[in-house]
Protein backbone atom coordinates (compact mmCIF):
# COMPACT_ATOMS: atom_id res chain seq x y z
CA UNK A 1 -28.19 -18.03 42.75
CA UNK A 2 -28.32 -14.08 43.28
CA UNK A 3 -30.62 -13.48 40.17
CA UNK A 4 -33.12 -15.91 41.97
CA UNK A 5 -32.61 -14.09 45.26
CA UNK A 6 -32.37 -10.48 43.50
CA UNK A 7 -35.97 -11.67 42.06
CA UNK A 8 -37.05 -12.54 45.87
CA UNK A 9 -36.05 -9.22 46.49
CA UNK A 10 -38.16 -7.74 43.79
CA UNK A 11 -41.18 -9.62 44.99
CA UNK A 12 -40.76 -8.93 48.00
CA UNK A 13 -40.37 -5.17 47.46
CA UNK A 14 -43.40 -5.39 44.85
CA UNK A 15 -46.01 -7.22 48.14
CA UNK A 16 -44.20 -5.07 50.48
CA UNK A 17 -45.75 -1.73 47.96
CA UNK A 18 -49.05 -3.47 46.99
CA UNK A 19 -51.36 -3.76 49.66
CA UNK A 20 -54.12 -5.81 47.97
CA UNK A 21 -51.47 -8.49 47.16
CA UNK A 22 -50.33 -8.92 50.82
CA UNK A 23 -53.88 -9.03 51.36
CA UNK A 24 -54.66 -11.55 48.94
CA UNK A 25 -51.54 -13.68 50.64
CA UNK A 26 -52.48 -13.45 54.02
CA UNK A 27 -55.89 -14.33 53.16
CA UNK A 28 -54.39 -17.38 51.04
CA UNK A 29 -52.28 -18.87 54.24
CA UNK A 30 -55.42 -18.46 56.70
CA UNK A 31 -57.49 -20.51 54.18
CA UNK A 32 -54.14 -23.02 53.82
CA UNK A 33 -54.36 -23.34 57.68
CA UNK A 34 -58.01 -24.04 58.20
CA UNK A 35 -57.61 -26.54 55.47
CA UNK A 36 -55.14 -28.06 57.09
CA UNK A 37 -57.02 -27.78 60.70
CA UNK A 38 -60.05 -29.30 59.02
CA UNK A 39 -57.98 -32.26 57.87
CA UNK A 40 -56.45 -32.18 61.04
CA UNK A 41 -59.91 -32.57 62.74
CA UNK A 42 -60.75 -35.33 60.28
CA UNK A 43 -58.60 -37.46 61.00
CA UNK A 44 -58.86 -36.60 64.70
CA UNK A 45 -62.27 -37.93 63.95
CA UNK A 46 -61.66 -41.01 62.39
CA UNK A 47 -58.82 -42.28 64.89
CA UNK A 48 -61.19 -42.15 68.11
């Protein structure tokens, strides 16, 4: 269990000191959540 979190750690450090990978993650979540609001709207959609 702390060789799995000591690699968290190391990830972590590793987006923490690359700036294009945080980017790249944030940017990955927003297009997760308008995915998921699209879907969301779908279905909003189809239920009326």
């Amino acid at each position: 269990m702390s060789q799995l979190q000591g690699n968290q750690v190391e990830i972590f450090k590793a987006c923490e000191w690359n700036p294009t990978t945080h980017k790249q993650n944030i940017i990955h979540r927003l297009q997760k959540l308008r995915l998921f609001s699209a879907s969301l709207h779908t279905s909003i959609r189809v239920f009326r």
